[in-house]
Protein backbone atom coordinates (compact mmCIF):
# COMPACT_ATOMS: atom_id res chain seq x y z
CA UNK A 1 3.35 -4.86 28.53
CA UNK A 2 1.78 -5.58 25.13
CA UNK A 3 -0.70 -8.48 25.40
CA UNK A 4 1.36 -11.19 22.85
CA UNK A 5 4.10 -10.75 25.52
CA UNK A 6 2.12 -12.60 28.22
CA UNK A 7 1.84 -15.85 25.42
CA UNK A 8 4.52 -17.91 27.42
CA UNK A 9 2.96 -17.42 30.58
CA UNK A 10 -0.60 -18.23 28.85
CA UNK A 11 1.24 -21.36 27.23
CA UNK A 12 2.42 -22.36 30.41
CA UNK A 13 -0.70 -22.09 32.77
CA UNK A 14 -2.09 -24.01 29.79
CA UNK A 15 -0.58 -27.43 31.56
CA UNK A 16 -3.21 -27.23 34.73
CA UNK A 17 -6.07 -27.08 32.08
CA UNK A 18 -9.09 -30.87 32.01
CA UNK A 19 -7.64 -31.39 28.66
CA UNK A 20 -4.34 -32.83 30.59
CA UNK A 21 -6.50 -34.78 32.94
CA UNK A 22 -6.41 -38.40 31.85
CA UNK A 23 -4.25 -37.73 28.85
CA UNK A 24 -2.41 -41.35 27.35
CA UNK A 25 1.04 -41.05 26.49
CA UNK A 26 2.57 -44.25 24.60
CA UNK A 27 6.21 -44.91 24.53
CA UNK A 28 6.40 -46.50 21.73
CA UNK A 29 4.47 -43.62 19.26
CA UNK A 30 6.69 -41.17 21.58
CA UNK A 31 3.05 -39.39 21.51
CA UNK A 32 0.03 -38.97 23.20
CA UNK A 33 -2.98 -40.75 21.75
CA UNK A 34 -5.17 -37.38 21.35
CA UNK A 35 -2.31 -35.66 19.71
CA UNK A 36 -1.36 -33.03 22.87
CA UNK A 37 2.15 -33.60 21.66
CA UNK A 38 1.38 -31.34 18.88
CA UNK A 39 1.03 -28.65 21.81
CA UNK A 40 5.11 -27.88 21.75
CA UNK A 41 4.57 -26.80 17.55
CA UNK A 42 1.71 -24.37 18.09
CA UNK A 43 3.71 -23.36 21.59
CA UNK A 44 7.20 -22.25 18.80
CA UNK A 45 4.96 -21.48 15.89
CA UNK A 46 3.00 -18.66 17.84
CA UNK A 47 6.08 -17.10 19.52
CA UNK A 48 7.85 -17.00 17.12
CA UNK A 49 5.56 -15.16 14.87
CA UNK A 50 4.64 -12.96 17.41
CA UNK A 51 7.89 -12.18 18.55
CA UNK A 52 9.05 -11.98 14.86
CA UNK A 53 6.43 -9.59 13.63
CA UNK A 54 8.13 -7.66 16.67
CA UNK A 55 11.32 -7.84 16.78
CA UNK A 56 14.07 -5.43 17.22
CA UNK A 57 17.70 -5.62 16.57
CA UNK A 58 19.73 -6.86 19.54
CA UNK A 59 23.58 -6.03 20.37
CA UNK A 60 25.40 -9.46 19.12
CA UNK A 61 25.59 -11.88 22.09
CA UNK A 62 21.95 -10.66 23.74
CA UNK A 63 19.68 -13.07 23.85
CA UNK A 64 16.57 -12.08 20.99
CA UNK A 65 13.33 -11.49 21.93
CA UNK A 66 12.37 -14.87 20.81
CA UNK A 67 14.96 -16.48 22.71
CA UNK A 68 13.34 -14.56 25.82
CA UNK A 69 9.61 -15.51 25.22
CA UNK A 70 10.71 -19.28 24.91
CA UNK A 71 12.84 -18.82 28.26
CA UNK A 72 10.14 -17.50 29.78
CA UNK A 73 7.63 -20.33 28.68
CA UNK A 74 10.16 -22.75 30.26
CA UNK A 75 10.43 -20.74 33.47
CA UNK A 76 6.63 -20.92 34.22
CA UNK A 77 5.95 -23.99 32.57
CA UNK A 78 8.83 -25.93 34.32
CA UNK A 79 7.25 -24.11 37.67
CA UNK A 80 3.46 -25.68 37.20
CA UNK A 81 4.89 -28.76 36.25
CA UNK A 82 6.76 -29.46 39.46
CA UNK A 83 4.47 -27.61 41.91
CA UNK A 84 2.06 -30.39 40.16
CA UNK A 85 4.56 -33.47 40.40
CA UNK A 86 5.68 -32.26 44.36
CA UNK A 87 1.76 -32.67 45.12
CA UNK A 88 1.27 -35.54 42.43
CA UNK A 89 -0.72 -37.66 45.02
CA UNK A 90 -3.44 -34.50 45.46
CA UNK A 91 -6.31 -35.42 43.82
CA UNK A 92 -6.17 -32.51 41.77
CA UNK A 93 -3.15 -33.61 39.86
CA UNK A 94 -3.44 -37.46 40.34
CA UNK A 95 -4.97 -37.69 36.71
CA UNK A 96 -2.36 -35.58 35.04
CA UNK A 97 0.69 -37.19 33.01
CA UNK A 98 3.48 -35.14 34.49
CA UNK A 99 6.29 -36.58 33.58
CA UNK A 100 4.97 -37.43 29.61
CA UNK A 101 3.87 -33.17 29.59
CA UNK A 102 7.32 -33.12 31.26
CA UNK A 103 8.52 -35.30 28.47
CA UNK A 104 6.52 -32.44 26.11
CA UNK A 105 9.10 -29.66 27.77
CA UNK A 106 12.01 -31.57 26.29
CA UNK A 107 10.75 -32.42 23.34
CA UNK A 108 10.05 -28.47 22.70
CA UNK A 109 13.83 -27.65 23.59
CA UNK A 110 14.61 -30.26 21.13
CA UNK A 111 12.99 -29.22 18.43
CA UNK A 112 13.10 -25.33 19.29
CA UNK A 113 16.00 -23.72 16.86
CA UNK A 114 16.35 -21.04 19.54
CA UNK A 115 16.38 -22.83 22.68
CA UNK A 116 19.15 -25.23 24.21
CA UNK A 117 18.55 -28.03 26.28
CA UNK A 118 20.72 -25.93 29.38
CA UNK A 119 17.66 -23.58 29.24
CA UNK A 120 15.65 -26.33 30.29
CA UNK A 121 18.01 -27.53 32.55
CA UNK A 122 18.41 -24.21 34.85
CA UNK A 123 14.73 -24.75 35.74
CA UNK A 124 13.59 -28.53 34.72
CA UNK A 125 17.03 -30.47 36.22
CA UNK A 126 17.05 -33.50 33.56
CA UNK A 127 17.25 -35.95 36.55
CA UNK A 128 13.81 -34.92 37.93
CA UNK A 129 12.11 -35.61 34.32
């Protein structure tokens, strides 16, 4: 596998890294205070220029190869995120806003032109966020 194909899974283990720890999200600026909201843009922006530099024709009806990398991100991002909410009480995770960067998972599905909010579903379940 080419390097750029490992992004999502790069974007994903991104979640367990300090920058998290102690991170304010506000409500009411649906944002967090040192702008880690803007993590979901550069998260689309790079894959889809790396995918698009990339990509290949697809049989109508397969999924594209961006549609894949973004799938993917959700996969192993929705995975960190609730291996760190089931053990939420660790110390290792008690710092972390899980459910704002779960918040963050959402908002990328919302604002992804690729992605639908059933993507997120199969491995985030709406109820858990």
């Amino acid at each position: 596998a080419q390097l750029w194909q490992l992004l999502p899974l790069a974007f994903a283990a991104s979640f367990i890294s300090p920058v998290w720890r102690g991170a304010e999200y506000r409500g009411d600026l649906d944002a967090f205070l040192g702008n880690e909201h803007t993590f979901v843009l550069a998260v689309q922006k790079l894959i889809y220029c790396f995918e698009g530099i990339n990509a290949t024709p697809v049989e109508p009806g397969a999924p594209s190869a961006i549609e894949m990398s973004t799938e993917k991100f959700l996969a192993a991002g929705s995975a960190v995120l609730l291996h760190m909410r089931q053990n939420e009480t660790d110390p290792m995770w008690r710092e972390f806003p899980i459910r704002a960067m779960m918040i963050l998972m959402e908002k990328f599905v919302a604002t992804a032109p690729h992605t639908k909010r059933s993507t997120l579903e199969k491995y985030l379940p709406y109820p858990v966020i």
